[in-house]
PDB file of N, CA and C in Angstrom:
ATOM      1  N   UNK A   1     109.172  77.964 106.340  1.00  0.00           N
ATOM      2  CA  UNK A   1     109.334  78.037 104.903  1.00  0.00           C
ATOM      3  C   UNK A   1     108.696  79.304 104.331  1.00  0.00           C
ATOM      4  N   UNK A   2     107.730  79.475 104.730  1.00  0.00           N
ATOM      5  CA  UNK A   2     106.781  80.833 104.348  1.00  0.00           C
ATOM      6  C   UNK A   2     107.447  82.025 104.978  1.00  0.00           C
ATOM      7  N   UNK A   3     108.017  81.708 106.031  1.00  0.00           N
ATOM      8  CA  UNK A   3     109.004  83.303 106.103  1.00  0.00           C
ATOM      9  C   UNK A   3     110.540  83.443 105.521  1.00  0.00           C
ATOM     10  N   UNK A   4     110.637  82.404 104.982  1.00  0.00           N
ATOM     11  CA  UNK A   4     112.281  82.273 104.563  1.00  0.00           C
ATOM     12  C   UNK A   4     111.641  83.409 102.585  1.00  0.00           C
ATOM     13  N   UNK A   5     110.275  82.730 102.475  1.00  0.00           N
ATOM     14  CA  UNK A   5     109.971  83.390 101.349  1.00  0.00           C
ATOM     15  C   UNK A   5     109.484  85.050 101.086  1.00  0.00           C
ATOM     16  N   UNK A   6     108.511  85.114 102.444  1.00  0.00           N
ATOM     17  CA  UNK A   6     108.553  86.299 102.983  1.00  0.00           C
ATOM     18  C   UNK A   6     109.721  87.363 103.026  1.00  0.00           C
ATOM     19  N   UNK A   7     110.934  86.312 104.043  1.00  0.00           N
ATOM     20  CA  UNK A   7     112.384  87.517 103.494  1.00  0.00           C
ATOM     21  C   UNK A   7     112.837  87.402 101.977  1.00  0.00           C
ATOM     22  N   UNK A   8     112.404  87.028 101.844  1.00  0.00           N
ATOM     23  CA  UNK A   8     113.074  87.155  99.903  1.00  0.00           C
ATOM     24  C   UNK A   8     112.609  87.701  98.938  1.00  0.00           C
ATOM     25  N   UNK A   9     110.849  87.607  99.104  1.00  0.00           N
ATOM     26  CA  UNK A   9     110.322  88.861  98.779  1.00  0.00           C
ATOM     27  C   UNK A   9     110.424  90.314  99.308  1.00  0.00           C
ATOM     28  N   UNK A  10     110.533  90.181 100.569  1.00  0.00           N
ATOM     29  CA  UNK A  10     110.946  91.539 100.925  1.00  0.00           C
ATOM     30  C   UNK A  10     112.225  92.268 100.534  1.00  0.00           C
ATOM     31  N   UNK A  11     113.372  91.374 100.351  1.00  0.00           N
ATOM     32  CA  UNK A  11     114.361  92.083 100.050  1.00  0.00           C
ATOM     33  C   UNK A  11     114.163  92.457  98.312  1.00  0.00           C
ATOM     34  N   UNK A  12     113.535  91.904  97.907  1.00  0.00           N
ATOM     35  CA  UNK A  12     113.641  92.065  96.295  1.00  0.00           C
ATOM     36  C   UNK A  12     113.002  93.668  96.187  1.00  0.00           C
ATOM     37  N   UNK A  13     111.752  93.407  97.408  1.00  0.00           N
ATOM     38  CA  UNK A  13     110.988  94.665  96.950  1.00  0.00           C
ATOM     39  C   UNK A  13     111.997  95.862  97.861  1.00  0.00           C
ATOM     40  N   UNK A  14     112.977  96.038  98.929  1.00  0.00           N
ATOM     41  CA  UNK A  14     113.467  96.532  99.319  1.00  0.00           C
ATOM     42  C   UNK A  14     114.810  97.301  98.443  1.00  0.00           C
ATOM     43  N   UNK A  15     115.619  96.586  97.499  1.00  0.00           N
ATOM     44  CA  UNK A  15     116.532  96.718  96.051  1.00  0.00           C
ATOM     45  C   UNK A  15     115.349  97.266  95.542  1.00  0.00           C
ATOM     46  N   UNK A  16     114.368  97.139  94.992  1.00  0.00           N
ATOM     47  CA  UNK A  16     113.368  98.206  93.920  1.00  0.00           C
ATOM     48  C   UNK A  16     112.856  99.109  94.818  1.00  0.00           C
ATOM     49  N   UNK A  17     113.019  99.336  95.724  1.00  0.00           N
ATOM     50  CA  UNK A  17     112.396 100.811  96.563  1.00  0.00           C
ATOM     51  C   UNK A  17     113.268 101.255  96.799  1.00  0.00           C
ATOM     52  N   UNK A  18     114.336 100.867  97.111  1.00  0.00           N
ATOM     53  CA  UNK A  18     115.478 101.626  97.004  1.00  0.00           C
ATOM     54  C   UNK A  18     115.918 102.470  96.215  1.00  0.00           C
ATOM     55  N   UNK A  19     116.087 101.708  94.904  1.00  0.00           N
ATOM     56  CA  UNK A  19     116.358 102.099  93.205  1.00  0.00           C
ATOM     57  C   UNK A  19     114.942 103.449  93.318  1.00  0.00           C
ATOM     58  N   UNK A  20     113.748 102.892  93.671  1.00  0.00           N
ATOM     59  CA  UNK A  20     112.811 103.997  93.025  1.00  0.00           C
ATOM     60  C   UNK A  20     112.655 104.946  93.886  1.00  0.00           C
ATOM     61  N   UNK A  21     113.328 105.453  94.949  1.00  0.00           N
ATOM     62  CA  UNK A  21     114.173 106.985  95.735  1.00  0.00           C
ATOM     63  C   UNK A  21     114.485 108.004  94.291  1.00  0.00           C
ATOM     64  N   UNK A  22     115.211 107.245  93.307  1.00  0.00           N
ATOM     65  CA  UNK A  22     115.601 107.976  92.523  1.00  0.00           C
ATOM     66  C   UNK A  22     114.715 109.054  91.928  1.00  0.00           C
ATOM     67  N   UNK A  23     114.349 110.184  91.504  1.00  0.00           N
ATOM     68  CA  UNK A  23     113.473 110.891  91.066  1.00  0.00           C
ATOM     69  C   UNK A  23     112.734 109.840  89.675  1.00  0.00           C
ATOM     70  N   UNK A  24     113.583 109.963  88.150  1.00  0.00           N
ATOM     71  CA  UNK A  24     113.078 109.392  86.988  1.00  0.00           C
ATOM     72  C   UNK A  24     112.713 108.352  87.166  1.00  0.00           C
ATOM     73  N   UNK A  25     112.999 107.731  88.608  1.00  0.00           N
ATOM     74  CA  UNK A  25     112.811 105.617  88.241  1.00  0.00           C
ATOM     75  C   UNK A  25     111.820 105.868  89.166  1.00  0.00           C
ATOM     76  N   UNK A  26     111.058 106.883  89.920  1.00  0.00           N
ATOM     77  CA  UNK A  26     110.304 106.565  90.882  1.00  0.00           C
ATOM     78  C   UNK A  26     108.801 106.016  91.013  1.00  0.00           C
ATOM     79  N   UNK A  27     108.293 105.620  89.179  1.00  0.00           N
ATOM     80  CA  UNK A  27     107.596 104.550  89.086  1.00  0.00           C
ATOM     81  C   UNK A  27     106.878 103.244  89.472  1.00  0.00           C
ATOM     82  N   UNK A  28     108.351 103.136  89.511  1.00  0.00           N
ATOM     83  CA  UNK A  28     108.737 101.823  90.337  1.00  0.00           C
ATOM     84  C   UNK A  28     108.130 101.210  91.185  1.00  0.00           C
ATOM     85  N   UNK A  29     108.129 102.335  91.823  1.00  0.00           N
ATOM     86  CA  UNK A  29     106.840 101.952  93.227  1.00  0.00           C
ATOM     87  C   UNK A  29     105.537 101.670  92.735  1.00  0.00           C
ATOM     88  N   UNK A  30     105.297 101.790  92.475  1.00  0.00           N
ATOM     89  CA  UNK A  30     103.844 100.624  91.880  1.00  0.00           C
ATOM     90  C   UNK A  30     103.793  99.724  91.536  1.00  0.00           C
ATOM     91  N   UNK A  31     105.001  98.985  91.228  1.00  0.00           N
ATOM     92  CA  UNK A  31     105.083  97.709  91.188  1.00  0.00           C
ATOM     93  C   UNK A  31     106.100  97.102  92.705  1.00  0.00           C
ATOM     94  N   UNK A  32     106.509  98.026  93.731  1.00  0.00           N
ATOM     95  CA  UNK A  32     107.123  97.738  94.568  1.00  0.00           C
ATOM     96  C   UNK A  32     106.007  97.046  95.546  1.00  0.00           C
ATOM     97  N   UNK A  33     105.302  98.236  95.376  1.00  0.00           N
ATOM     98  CA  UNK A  33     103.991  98.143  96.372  1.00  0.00           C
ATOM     99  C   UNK A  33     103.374  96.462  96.334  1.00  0.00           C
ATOM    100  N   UNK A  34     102.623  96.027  95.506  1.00  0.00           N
ATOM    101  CA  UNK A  34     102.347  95.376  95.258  1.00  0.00           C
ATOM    102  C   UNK A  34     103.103  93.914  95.823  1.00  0.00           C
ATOM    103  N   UNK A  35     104.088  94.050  95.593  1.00  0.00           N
ATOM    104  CA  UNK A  35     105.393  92.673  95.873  1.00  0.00           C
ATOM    105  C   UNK A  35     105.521  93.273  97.335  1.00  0.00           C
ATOM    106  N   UNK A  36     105.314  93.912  97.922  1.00  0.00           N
ATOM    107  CA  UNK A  36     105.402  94.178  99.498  1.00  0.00           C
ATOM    108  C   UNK A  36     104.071  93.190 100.095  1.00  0.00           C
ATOM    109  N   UNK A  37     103.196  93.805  99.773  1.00  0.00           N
ATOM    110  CA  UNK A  37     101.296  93.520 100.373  1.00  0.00           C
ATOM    111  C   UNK A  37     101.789  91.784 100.199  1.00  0.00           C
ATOM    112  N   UNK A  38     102.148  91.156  99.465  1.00  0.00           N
ATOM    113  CA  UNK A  38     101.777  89.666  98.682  1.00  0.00           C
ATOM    114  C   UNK A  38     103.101  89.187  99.726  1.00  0.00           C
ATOM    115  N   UNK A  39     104.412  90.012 100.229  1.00  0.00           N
ATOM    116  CA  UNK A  39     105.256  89.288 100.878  1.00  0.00           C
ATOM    117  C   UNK A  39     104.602  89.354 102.677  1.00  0.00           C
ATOM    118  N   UNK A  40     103.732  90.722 102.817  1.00  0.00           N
ATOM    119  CA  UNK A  40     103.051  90.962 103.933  1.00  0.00           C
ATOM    120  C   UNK A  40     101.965  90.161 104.427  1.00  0.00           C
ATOM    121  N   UNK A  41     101.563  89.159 103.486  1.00  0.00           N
ATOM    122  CA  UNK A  41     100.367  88.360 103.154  1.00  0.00           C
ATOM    123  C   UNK A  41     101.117  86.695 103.361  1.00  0.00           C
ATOM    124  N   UNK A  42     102.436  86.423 103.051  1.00  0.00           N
ATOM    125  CA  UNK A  42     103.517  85.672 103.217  1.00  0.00           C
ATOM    126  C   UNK A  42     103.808  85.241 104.746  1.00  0.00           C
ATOM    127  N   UNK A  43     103.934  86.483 104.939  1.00  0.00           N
ATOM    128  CA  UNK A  43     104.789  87.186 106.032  1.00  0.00           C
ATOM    129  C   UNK A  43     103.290  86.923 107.816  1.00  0.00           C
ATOM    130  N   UNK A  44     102.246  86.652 107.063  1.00  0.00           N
ATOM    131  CA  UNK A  44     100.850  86.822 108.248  1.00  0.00           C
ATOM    132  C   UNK A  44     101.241  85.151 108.397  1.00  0.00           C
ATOM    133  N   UNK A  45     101.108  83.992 107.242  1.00  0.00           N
ATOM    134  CA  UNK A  45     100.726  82.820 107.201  1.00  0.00           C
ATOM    135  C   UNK A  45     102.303  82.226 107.890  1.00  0.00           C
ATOM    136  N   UNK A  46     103.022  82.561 108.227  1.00  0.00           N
ATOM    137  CA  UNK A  46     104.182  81.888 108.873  1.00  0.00           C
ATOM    138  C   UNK A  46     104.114  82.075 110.339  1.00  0.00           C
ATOM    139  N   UNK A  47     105.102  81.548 110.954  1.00  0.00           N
ATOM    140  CA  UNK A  47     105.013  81.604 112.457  1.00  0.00           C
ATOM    141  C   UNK A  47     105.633  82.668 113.187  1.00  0.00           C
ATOM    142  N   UNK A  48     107.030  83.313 112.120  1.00  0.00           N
ATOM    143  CA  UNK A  48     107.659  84.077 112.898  1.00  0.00           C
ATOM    144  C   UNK A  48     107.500  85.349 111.890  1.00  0.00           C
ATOM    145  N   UNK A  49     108.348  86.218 112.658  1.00  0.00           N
ATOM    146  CA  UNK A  49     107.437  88.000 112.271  1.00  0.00           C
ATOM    147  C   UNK A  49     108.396  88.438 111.671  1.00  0.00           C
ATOM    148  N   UNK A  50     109.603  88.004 111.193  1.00  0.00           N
ATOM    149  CA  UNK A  50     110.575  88.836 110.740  1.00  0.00           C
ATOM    150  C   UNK A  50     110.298  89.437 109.259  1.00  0.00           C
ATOM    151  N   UNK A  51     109.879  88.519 108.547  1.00  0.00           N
ATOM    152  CA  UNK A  51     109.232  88.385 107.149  1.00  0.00           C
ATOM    153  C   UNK A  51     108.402  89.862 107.106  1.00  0.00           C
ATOM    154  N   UNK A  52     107.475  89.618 107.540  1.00  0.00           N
ATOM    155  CA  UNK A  52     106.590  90.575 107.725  1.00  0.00           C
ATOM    156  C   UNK A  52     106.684  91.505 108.053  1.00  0.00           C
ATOM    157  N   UNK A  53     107.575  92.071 108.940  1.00  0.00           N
ATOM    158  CA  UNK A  53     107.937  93.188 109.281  1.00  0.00           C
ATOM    159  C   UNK A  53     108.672  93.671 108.030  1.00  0.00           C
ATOM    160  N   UNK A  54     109.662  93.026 107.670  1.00  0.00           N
ATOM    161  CA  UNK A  54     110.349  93.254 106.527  1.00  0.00           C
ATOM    162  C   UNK A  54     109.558  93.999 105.312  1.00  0.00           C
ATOM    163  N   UNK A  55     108.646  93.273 104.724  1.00  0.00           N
ATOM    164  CA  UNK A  55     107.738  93.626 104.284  1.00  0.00           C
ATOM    165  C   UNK A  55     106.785  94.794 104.542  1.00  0.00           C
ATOM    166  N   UNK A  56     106.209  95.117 105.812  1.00  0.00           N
ATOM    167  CA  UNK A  56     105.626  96.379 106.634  1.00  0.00           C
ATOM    168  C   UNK A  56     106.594  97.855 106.273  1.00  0.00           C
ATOM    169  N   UNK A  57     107.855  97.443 106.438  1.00  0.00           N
ATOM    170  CA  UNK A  57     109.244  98.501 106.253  1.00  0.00           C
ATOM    171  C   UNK A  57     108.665  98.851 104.015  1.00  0.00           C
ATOM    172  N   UNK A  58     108.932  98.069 103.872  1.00  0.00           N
ATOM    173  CA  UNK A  58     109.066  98.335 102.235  1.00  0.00           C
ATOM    174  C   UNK A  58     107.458  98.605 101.947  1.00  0.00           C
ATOM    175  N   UNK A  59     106.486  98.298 102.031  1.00  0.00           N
ATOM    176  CA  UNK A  59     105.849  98.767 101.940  1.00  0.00           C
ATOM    177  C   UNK A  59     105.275 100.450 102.680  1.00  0.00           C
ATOM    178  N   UNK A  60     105.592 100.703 103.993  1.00  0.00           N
ATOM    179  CA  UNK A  60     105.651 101.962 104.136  1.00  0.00           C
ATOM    180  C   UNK A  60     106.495 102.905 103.253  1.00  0.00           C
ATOM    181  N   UNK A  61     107.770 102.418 102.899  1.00  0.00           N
ATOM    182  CA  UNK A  61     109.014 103.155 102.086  1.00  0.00           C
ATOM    183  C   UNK A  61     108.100 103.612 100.942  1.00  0.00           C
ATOM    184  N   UNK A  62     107.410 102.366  99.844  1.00  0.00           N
ATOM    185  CA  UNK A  62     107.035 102.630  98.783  1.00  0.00           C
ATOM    186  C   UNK A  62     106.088 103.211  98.757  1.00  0.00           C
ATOM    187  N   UNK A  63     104.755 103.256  99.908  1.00  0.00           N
ATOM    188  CA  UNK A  63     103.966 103.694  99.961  1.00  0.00           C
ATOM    189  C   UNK A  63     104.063 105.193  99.833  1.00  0.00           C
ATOM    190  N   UNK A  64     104.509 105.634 100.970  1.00  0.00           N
ATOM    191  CA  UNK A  64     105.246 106.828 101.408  1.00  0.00           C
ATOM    192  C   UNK A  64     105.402 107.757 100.573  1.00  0.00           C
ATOM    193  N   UNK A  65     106.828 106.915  99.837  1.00  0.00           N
ATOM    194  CA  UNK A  65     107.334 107.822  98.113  1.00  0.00           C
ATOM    195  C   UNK A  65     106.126 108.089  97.253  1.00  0.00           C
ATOM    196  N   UNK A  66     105.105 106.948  97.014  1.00  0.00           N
ATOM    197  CA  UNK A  66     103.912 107.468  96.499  1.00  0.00           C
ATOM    198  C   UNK A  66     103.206 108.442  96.530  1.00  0.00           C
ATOM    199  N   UNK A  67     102.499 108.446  98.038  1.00  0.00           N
ATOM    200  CA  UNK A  67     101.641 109.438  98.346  1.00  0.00           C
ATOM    201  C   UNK A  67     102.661 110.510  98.425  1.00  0.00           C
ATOM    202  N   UNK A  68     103.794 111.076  99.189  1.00  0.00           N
ATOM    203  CA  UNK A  68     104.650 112.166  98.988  1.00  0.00           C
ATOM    204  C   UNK A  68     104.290 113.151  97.662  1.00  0.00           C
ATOM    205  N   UNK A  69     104.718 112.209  96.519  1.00  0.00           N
ATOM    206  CA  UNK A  69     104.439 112.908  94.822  1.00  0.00           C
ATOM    207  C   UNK A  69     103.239 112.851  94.339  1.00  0.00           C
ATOM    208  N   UNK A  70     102.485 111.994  94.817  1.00  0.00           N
ATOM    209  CA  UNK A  70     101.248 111.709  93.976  1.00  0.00           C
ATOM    210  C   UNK A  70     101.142 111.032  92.676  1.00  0.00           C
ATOM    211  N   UNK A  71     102.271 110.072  93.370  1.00  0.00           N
ATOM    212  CA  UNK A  71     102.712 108.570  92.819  1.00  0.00           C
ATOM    213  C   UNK A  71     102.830 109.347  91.056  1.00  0.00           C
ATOM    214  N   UNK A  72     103.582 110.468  90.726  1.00  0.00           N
ATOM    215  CA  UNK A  72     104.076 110.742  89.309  1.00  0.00           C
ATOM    216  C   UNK A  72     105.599 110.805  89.166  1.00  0.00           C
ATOM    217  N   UNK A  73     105.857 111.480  90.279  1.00  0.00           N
ATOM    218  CA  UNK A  73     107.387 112.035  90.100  1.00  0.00           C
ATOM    219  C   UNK A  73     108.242 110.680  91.094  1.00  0.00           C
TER     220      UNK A  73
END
């Protein structure tokens, strides 16, 4: 159950990291981030790893785009 939620948070935050690639929306990621760590945290308390990995992916993405700009642009 905890990884079925795990993938669902991950994909949500995966559609908003996606979207925040864009230069003007790339905000975003600060609130991506966040919904990654909490699905990665999801994603520890279940049995299987898919969740979590899922989560590991979007959070590197958003992270990434962050530090890249210096989380402005």
């Amino acid at each position: 159950m905890l990884n079925i939620l795990s993938l669902l948070v991950g994909v949500v935050g995966l559609v908003l990291a996606i979207i925040g690639i864009i230069p003007i929306i790339s905000l975003i990621n600060w609130i991506v981030f966040p919904i990654a760590v909490v699905g990665i945290a999801l994603g520890v308390l279940s049995d299987s790893n898919s969740g979590r990995n899922l989560n590991i992916l979007v959070a590197v993405l958003s992270g990434g785009r962050l530090l890249l700009t210096w989380g402005l642009f």
